[in-house]
Each structure stands twice: as structure tokens, then as C-alpha cells.
PDB file of N, CA and C in Angstrom:
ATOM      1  N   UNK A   1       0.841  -1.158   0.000  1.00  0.00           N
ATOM      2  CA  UNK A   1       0.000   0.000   0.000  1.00  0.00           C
ATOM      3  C   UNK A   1       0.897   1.236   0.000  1.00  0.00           C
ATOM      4  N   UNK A   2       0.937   2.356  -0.705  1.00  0.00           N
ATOM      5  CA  UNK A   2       1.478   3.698  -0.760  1.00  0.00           C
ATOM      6  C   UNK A   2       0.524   4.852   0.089  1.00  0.00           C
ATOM      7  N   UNK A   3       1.418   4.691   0.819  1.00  0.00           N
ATOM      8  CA  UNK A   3       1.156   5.768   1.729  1.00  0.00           C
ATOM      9  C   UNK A   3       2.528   6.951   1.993  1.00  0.00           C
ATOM     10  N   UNK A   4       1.248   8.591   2.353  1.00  0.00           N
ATOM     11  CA  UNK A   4       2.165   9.527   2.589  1.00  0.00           C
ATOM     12  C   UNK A   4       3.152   8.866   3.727  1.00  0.00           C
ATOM     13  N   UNK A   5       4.063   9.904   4.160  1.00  0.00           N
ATOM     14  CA  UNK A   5       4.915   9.885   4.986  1.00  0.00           C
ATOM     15  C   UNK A   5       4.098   9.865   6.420  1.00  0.00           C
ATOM     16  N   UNK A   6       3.374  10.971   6.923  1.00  0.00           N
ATOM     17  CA  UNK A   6       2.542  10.672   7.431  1.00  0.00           C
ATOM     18  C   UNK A   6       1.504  10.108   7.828  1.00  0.00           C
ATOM     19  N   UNK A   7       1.029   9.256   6.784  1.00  0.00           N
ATOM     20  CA  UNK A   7      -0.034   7.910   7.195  1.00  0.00           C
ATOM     21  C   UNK A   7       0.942   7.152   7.411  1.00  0.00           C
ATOM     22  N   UNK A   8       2.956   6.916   6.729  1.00  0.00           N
ATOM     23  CA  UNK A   8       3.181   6.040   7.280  1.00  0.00           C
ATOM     24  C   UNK A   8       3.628   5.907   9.174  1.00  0.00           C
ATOM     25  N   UNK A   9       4.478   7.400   9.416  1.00  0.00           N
ATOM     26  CA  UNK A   9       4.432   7.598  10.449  1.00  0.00           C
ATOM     27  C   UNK A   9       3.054   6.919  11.562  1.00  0.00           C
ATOM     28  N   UNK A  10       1.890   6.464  11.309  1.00  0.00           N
ATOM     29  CA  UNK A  10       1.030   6.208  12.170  1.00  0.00           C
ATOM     30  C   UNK A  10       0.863   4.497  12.387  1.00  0.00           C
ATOM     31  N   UNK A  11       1.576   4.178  11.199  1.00  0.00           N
ATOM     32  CA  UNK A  11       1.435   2.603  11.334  1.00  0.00           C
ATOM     33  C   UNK A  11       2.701   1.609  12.305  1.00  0.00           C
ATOM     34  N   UNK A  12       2.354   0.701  12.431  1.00  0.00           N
ATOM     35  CA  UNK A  12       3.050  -0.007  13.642  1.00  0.00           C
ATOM     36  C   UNK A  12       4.304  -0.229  12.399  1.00  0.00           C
ATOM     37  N   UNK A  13       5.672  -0.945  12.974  1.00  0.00           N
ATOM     38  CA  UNK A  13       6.628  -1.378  11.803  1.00  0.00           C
ATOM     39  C   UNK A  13       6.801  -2.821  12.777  1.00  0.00           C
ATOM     40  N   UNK A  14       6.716  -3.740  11.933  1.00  0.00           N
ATOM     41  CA  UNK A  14       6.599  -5.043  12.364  1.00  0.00           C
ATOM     42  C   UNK A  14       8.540  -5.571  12.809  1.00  0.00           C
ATOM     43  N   UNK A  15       9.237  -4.607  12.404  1.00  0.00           N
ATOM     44  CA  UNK A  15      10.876  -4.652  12.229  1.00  0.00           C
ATOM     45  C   UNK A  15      11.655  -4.403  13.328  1.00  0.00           C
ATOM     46  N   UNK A  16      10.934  -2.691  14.237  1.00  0.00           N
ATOM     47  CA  UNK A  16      11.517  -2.562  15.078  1.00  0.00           C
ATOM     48  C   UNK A  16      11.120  -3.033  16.078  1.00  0.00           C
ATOM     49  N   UNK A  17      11.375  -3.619  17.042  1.00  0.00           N
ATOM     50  CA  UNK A  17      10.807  -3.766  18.542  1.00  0.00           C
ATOM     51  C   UNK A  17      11.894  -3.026  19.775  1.00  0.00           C
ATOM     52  N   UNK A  18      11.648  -2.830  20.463  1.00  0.00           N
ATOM     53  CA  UNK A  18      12.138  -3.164  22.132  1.00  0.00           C
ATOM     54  C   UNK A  18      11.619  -4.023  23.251  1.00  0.00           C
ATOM     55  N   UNK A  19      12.476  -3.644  23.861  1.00  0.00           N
ATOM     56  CA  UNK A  19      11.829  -4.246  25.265  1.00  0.00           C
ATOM     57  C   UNK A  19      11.975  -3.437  26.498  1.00  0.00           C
ATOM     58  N   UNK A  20      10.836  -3.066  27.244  1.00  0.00           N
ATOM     59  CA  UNK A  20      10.596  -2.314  28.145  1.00  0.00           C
ATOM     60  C   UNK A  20       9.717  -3.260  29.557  1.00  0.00           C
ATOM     61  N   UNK A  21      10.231  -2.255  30.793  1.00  0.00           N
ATOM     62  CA  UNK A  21       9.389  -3.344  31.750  1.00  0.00           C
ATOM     63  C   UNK A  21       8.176  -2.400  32.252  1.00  0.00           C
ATOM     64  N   UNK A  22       7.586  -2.738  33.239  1.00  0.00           N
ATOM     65  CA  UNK A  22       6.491  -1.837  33.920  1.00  0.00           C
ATOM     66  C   UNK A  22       6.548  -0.847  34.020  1.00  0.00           C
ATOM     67  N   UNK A  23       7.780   0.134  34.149  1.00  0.00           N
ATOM     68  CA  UNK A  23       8.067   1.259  35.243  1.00  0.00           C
ATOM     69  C   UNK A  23       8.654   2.208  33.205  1.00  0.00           C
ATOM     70  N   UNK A  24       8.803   1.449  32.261  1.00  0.00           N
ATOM     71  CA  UNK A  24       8.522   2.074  31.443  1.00  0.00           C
ATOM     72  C   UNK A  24      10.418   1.913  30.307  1.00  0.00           C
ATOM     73  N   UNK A  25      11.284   1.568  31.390  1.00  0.00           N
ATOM     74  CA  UNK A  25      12.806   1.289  31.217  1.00  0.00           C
ATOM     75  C   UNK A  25      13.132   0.036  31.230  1.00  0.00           C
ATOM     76  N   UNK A  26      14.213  -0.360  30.243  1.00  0.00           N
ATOM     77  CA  UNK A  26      15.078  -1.451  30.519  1.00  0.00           C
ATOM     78  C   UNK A  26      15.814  -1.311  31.584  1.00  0.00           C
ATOM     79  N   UNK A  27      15.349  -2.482  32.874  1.00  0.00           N
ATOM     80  CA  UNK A  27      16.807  -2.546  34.032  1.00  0.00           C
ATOM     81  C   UNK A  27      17.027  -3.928  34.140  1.00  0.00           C
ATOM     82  N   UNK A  28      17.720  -4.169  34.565  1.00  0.00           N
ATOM     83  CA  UNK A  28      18.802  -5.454  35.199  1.00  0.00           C
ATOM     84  C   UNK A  28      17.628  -6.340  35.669  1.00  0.00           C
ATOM     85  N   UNK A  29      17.622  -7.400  35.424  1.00  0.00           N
ATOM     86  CA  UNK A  29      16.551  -8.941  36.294  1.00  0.00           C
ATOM     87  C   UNK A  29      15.536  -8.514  35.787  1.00  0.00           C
ATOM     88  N   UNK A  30      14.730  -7.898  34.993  1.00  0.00           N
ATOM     89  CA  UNK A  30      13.296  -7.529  35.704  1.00  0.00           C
ATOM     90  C   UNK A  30      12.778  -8.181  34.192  1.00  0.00           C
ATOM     91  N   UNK A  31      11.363  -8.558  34.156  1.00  0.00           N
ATOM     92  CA  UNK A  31      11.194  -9.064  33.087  1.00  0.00           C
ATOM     93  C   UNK A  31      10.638  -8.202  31.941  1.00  0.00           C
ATOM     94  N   UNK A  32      11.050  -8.162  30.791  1.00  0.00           N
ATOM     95  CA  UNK A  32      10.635  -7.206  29.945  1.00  0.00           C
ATOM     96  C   UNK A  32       8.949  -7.559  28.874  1.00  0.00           C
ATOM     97  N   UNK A  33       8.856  -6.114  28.782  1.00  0.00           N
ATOM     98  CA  UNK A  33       7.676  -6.321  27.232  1.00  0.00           C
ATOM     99  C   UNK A  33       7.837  -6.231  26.532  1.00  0.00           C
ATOM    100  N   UNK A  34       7.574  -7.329  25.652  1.00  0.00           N
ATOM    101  CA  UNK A  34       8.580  -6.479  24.113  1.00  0.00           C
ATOM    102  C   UNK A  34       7.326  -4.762  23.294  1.00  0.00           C
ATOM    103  N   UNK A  35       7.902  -4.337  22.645  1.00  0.00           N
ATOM    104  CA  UNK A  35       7.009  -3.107  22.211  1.00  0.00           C
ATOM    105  C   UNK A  35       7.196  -3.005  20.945  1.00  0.00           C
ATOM    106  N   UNK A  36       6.566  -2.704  19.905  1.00  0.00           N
ATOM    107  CA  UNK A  36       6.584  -2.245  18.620  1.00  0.00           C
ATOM    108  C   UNK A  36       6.936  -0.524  18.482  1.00  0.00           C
ATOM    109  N   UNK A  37       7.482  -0.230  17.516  1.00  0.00           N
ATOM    110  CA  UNK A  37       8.278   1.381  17.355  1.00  0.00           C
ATOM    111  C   UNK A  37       7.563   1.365  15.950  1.00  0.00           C
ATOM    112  N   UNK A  38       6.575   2.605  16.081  1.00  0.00           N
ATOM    113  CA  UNK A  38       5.689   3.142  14.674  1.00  0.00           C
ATOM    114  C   UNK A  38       6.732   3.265  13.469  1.00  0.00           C
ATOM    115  N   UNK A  39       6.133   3.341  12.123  1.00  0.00           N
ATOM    116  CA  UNK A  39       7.446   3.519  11.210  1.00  0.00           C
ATOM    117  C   UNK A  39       8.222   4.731  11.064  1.00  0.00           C
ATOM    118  N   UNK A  40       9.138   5.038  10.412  1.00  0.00           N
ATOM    119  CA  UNK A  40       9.934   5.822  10.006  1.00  0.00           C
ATOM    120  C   UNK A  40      10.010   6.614   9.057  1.00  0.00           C
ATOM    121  N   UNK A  41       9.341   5.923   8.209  1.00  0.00           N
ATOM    122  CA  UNK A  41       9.078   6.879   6.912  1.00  0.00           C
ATOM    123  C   UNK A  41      10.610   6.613   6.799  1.00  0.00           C
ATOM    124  N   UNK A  42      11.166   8.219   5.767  1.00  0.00           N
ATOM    125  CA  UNK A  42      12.300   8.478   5.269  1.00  0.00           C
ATOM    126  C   UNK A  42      13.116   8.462   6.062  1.00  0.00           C
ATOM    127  N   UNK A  43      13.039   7.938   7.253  1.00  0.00           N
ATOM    128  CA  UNK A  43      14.154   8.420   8.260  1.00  0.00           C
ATOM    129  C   UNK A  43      14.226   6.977   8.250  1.00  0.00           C
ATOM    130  N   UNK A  44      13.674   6.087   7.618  1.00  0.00           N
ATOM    131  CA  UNK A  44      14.247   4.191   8.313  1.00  0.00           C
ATOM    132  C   UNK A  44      15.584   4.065   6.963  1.00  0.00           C
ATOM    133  N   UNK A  45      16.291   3.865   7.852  1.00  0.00           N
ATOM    134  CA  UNK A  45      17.395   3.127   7.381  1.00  0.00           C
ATOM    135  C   UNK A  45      17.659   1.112   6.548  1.00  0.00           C
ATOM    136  N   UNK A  46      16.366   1.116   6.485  1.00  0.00           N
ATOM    137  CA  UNK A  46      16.599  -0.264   5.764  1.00  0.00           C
ATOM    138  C   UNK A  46      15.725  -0.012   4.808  1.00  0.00           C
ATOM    139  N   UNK A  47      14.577   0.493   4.666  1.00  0.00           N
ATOM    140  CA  UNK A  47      13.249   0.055   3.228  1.00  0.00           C
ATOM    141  C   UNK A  47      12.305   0.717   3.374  1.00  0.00           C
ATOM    142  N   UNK A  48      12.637   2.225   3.686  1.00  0.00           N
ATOM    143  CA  UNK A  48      11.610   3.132   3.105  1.00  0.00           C
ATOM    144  C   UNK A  48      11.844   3.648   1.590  1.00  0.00           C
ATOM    145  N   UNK A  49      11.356   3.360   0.584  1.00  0.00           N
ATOM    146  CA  UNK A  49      10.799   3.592  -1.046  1.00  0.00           C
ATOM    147  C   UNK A  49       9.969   4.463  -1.377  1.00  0.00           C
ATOM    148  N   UNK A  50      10.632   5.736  -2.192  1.00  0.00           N
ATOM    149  CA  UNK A  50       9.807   6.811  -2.061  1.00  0.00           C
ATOM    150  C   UNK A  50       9.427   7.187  -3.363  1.00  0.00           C
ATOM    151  N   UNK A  51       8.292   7.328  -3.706  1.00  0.00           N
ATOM    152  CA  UNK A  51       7.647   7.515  -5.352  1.00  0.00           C
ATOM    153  C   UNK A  51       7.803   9.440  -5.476  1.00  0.00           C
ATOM    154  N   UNK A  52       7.390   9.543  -6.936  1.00  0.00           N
ATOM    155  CA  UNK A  52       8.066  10.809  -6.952  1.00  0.00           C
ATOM    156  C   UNK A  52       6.840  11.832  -6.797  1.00  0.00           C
ATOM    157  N   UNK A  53       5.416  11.087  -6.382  1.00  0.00           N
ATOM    158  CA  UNK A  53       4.448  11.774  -6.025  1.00  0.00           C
ATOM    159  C   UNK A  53       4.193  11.864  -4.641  1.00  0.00           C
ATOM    160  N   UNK A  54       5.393  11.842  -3.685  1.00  0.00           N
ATOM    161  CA  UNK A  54       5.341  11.937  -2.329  1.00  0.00           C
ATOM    162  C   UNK A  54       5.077  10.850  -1.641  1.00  0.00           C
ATOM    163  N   UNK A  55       4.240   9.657  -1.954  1.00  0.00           N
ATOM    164  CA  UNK A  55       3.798   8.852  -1.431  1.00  0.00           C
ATOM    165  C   UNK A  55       5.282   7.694  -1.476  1.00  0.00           C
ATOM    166  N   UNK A  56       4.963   6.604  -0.471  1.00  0.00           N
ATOM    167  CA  UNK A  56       6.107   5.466  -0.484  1.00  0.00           C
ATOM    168  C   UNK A  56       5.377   4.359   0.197  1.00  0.00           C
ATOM    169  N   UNK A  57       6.182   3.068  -0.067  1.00  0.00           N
ATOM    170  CA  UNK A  57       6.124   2.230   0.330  1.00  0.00           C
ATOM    171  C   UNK A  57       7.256   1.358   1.617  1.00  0.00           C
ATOM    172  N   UNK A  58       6.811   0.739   2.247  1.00  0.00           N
ATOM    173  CA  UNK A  58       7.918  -0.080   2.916  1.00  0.00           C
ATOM    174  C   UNK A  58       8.793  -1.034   2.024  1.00  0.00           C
ATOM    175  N   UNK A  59       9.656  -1.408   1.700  1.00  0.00           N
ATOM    176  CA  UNK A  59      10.406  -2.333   0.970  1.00  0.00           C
ATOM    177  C   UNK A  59      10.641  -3.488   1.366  1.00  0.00           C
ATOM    178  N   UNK A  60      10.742  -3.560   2.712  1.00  0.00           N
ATOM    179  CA  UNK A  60      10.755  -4.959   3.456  1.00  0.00           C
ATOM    180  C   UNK A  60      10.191  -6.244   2.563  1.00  0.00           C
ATOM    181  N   UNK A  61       9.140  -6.066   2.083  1.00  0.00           N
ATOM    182  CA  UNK A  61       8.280  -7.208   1.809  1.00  0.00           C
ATOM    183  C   UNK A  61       8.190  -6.882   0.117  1.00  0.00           C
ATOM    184  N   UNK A  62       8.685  -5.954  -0.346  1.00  0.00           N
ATOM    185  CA  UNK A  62       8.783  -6.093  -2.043  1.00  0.00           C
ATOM    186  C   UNK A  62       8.057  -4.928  -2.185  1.00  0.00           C
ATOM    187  N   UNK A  63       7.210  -4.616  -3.478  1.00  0.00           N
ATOM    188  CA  UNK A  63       7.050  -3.669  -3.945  1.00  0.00           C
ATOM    189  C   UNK A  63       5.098  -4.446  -3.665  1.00  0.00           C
ATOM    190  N   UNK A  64       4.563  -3.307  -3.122  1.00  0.00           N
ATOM    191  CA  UNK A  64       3.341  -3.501  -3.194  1.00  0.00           C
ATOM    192  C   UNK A  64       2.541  -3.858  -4.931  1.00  0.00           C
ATOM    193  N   UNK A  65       1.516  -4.894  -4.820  1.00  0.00           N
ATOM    194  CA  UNK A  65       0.859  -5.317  -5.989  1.00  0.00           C
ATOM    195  C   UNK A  65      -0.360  -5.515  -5.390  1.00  0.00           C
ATOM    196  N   UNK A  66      -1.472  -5.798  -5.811  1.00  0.00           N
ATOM    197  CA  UNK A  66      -2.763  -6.223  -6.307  1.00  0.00           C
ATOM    198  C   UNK A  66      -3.728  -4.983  -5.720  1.00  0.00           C
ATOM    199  N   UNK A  67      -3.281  -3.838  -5.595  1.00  0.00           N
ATOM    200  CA  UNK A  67      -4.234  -2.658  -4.943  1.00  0.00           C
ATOM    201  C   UNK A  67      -4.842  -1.972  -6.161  1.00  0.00           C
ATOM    202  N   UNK A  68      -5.977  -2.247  -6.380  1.00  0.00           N
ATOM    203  CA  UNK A  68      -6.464  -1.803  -8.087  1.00  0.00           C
ATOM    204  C   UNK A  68      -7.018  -0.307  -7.802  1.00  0.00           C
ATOM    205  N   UNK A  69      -7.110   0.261  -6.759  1.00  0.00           N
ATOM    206  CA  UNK A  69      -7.808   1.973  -6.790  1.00  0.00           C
ATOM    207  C   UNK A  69      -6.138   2.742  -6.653  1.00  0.00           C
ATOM    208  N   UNK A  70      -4.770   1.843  -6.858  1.00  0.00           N
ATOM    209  CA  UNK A  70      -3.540   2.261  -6.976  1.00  0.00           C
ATOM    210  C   UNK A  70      -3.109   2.107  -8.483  1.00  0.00           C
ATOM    211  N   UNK A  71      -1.830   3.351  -8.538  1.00  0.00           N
ATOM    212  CA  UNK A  71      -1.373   3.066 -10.267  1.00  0.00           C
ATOM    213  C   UNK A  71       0.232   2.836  -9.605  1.00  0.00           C
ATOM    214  N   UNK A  72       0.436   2.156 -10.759  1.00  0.00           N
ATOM    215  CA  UNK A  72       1.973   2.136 -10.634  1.00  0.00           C
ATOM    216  C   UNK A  72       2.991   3.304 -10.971  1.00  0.00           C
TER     217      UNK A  72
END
């Protein structure tokens, strides 16, 4: 799907995670959560793909196909 920079900014990125505990920090023993980090847009360093009408895709997973209200 091609999305602005800003619709992508709102979506989860399945790539980055952490891990955080209750109190909101990584510390020593304690057991963590892992967390998802929203995307990056132009600022991700592995597979943000940017069309020349502003809009982009993630690259991770290839080049988006079968979206028919989309043009190539």
C-alpha cells in the first residue's frame, strides 16, 4: 500500500521492537515487554521507497501489488 509519509508515520513497523518493563525502562533482572516502534518513513534506514508523487512504500516485503484503486 502507498502511503504519505505521514499515514506512514502512524502505522506499527513489524521490524523494530524493544523491550521495556512496567516502570517504562530497561533494568537489570526484571522481566521485559517487548514493544513495537511506529514507522519511520524516510528516516528508516533499511526500506523506506519513495515515489516521486510523495507517497512510499515499505520495501521490506517487495514492492506492493494487487491494490487496483492504486497506479503504478
Amino acid at each position: 500500500m502507498y502511503l504519505t509519509e505521514a499515514e506512514a508515520r502512524q502505522q506499527i513497523c513489524p521490524f523494530i521492537f524493544y523491550c521495556v518493563n512496567d516502570s517504562g525502562v530497561i533494568q537489570w533482572q526484571q522481566s521485559a515487554i517487548m514493544t513495537h516502534q511506529t514507522c519511520q518513513a524516510s528516516d528508516c534506514k533499511m526500506a523506506w521507497r519513495a515515489r516521486q508523487d510523495g507517497k512510499g512504500f515499505c520495501g521490506m516485503a517487495g514492492k506492493p501489488t494487487g491494490w487496483p484503486d492504486e497506479e503504478e
